[in-house]
C-alpha atoms as a PDB file:
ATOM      1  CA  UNK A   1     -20.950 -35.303   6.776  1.00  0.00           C
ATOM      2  CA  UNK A   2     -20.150 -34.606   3.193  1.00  0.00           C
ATOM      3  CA  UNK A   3     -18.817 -31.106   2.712  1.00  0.00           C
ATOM      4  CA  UNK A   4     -18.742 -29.382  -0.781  1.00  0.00           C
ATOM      5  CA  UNK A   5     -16.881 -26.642  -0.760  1.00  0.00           C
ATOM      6  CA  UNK A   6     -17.708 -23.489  -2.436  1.00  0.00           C
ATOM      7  CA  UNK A   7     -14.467 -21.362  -4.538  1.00  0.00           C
ATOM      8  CA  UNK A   8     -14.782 -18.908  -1.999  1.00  0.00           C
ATOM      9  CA  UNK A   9     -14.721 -21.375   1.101  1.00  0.00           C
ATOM     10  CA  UNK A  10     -11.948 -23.607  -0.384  1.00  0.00           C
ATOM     11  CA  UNK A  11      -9.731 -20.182  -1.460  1.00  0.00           C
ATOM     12  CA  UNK A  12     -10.372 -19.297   2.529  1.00  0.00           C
ATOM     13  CA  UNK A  13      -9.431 -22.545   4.077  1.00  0.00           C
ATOM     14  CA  UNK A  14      -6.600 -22.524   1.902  1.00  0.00           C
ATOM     15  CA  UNK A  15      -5.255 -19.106   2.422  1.00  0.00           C
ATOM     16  CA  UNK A  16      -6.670 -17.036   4.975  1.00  0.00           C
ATOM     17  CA  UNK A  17      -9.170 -19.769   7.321  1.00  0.00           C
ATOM     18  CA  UNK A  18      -9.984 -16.848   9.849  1.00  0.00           C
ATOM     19  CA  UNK A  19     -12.602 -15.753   7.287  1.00  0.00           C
ATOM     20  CA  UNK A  20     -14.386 -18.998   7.881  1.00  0.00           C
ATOM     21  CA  UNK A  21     -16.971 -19.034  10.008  1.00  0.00           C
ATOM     22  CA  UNK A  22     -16.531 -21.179  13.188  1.00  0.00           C
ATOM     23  CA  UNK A  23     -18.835 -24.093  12.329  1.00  0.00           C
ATOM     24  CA  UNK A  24     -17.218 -23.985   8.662  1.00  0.00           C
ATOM     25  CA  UNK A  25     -13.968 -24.331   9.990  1.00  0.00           C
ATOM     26  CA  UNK A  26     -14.938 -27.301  12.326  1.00  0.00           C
ATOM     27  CA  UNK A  27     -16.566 -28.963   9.924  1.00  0.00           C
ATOM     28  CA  UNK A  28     -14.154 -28.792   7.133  1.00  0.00           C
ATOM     29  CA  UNK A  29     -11.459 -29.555   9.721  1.00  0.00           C
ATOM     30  CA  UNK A  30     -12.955 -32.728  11.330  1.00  0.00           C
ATOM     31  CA  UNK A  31     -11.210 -35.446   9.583  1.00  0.00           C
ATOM     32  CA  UNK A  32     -14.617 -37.438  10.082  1.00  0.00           C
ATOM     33  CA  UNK A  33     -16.137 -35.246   7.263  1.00  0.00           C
ATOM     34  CA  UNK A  34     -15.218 -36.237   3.782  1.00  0.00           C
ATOM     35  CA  UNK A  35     -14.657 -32.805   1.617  1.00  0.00           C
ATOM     36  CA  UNK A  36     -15.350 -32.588  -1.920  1.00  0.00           C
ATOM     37  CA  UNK A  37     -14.453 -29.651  -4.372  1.00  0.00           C
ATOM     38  CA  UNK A  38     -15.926 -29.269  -8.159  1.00  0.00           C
ATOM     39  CA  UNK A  39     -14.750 -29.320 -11.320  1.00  0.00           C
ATOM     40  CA  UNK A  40     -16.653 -25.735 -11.626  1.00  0.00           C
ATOM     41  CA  UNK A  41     -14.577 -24.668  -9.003  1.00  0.00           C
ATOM     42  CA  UNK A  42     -11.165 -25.655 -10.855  1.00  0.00           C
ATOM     43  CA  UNK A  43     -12.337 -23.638 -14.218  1.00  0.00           C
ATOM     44  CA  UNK A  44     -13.963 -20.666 -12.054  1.00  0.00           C
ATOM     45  CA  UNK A  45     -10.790 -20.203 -10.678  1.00  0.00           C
ATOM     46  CA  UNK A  46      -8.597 -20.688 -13.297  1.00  0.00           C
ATOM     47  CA  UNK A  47     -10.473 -18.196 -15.355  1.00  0.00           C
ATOM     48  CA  UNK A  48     -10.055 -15.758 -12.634  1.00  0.00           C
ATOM     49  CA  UNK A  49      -6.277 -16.212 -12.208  1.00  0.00           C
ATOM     50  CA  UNK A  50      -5.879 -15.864 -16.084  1.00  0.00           C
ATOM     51  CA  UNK A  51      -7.467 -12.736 -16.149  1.00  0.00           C
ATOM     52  CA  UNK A  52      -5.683 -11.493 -12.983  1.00  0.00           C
ATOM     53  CA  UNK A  53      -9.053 -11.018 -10.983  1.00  0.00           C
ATOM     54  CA  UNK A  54      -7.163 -13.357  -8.594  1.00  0.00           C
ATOM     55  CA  UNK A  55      -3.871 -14.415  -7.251  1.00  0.00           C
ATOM     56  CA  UNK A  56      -3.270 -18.235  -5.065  1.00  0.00           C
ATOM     57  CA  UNK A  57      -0.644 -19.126  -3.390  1.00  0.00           C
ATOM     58  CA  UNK A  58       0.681 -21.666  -5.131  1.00  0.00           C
ATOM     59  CA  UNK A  59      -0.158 -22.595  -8.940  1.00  0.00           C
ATOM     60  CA  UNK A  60      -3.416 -24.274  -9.690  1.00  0.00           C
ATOM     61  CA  UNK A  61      -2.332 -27.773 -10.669  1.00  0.00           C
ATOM     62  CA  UNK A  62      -0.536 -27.679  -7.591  1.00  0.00           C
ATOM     63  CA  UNK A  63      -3.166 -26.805  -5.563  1.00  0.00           C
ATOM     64  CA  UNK A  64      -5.077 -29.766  -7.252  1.00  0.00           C
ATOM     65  CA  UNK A  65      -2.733 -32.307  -7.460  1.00  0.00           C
ATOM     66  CA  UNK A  66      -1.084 -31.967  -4.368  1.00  0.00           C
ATOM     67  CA  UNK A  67      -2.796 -29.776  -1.700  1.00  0.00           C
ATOM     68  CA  UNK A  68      -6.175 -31.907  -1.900  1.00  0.00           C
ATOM     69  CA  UNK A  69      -5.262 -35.146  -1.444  1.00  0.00           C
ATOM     70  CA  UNK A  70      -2.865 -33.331   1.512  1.00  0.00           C
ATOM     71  CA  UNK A  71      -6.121 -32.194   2.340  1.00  0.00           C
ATOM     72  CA  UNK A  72      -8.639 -35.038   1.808  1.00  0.00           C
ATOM     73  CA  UNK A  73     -10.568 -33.447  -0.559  1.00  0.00           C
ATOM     74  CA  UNK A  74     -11.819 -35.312  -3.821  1.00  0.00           C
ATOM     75  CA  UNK A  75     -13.022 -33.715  -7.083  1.00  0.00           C
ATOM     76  CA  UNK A  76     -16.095 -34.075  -8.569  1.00  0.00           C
ATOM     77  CA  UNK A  77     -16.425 -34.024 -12.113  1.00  0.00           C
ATOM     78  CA  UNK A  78     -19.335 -32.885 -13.811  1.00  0.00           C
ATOM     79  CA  UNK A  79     -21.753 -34.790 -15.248  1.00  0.00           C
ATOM     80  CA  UNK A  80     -24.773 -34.962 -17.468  1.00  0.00           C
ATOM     81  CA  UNK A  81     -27.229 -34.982 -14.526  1.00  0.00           C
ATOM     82  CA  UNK A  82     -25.761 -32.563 -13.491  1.00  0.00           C
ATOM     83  CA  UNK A  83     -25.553 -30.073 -16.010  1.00  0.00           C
ATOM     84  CA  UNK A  84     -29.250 -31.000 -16.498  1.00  0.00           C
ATOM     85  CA  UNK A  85     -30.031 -30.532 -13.001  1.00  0.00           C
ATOM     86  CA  UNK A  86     -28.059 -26.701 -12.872  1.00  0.00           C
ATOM     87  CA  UNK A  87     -30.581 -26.159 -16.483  1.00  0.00           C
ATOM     88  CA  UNK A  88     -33.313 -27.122 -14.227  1.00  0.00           C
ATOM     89  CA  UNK A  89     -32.700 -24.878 -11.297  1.00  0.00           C
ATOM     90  CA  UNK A  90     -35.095 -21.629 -10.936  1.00  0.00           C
ATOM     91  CA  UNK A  91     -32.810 -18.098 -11.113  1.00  0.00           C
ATOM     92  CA  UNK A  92     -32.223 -17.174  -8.112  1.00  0.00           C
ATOM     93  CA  UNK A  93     -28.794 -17.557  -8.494  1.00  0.00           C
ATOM     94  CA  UNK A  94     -26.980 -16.370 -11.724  1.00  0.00           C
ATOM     95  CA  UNK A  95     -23.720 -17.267 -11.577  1.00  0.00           C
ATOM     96  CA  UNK A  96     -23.103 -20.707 -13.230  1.00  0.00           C
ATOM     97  CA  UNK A  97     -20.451 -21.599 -11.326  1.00  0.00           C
ATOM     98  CA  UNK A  98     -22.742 -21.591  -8.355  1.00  0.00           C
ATOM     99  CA  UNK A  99     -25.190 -23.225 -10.323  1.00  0.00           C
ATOM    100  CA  UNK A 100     -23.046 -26.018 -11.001  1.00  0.00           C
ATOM    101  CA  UNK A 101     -22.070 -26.584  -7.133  1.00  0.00           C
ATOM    102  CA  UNK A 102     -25.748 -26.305  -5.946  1.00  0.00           C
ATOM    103  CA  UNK A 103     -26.648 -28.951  -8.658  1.00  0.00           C
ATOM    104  CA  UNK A 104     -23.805 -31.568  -7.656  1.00  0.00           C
ATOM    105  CA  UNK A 105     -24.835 -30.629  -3.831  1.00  0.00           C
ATOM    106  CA  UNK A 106     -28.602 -31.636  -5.195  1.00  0.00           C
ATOM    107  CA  UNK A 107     -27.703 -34.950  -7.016  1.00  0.00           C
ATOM    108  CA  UNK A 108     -25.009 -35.849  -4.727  1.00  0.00           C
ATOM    109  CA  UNK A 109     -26.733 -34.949  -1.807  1.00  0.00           C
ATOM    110  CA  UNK A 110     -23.817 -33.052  -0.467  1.00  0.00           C
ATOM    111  CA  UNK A 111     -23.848 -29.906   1.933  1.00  0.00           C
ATOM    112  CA  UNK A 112     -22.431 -27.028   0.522  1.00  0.00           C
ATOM    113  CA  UNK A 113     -19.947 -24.865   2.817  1.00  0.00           C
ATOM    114  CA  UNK A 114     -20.447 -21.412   1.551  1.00  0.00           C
ATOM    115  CA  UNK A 115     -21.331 -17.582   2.882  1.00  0.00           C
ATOM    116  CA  UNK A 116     -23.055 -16.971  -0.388  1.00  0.00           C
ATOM    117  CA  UNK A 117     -26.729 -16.253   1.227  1.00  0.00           C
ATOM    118  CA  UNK A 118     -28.461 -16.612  -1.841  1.00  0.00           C
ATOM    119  CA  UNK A 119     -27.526 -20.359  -2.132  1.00  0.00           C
ATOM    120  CA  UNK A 120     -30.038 -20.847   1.152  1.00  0.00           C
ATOM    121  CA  UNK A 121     -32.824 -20.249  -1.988  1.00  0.00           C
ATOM    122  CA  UNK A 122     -32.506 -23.828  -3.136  1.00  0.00           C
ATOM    123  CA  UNK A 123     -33.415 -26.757  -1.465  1.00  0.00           C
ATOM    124  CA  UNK A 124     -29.772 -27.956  -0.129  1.00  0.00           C
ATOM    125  CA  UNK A 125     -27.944 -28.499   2.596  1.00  0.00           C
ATOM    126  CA  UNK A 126     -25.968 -24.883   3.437  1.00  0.00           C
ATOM    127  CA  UNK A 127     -23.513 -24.956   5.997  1.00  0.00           C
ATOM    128  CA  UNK A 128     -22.652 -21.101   6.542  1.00  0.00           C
END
């Protein structure tokens, strides 16, 4: 299976993977599954830790650099179909972060690991 990972899913796993639910920590444990993480992700969070709405354990480019290939997880980086796809999506999710990940999941037909209910509105692959 091919997992994307949501910021909150990924910042779990990372830090605290009790607040995964079981099948999302199966899944993103099996070795079998490759894992992918977005670009959106990276700059959601790193807006977040800049204006102290959030604290990781370790810095960023760390994280990135180091933990994910540790990890097995690859980065997707955005492109044009996919920002075009995320302009295409109806509303029912705001956030463009979220936007962004349910577009890649779309066009890259991924499955999205997330507990963000309203991402179950689109027509994707939710594992929750």
């Amino acid at each position: 299976m091919k997992l994307l990972l949501d910021t909150c899913c990924w910042l779990w796993w990372l830090d605290n993977p009790n607040k995964l639910t079981k099948p999302q920590l199966d899944a993103v444990s099996n070795r079998r599954n490759q894992l992918f993480l977005s670009v959106a992700t990276i700059w959601e969070i790193s807006i977040k830790v800049n204006n102290q709405k959030l604290t990781i354990p370790q810095t960023l480019n760390r994280l990135i650099e180091q933990q994910c290939p540790l990890d097995g997880i690859k980065i997707i980086n955005i492109k044009p179909i996919h920002a075009i796809q995320a302009g295409n999506l109806t509303l029912h999710h705001k956030d463009p972060f979220d936007r962004m990940i349910i577009a890649q999941a779309i066009t890259e037909d991924l499955t999205i690991v997330t507990s963000d209910s309203v991402f179950q509105k689109y027509n994707i692959n939710v594992l929750d």
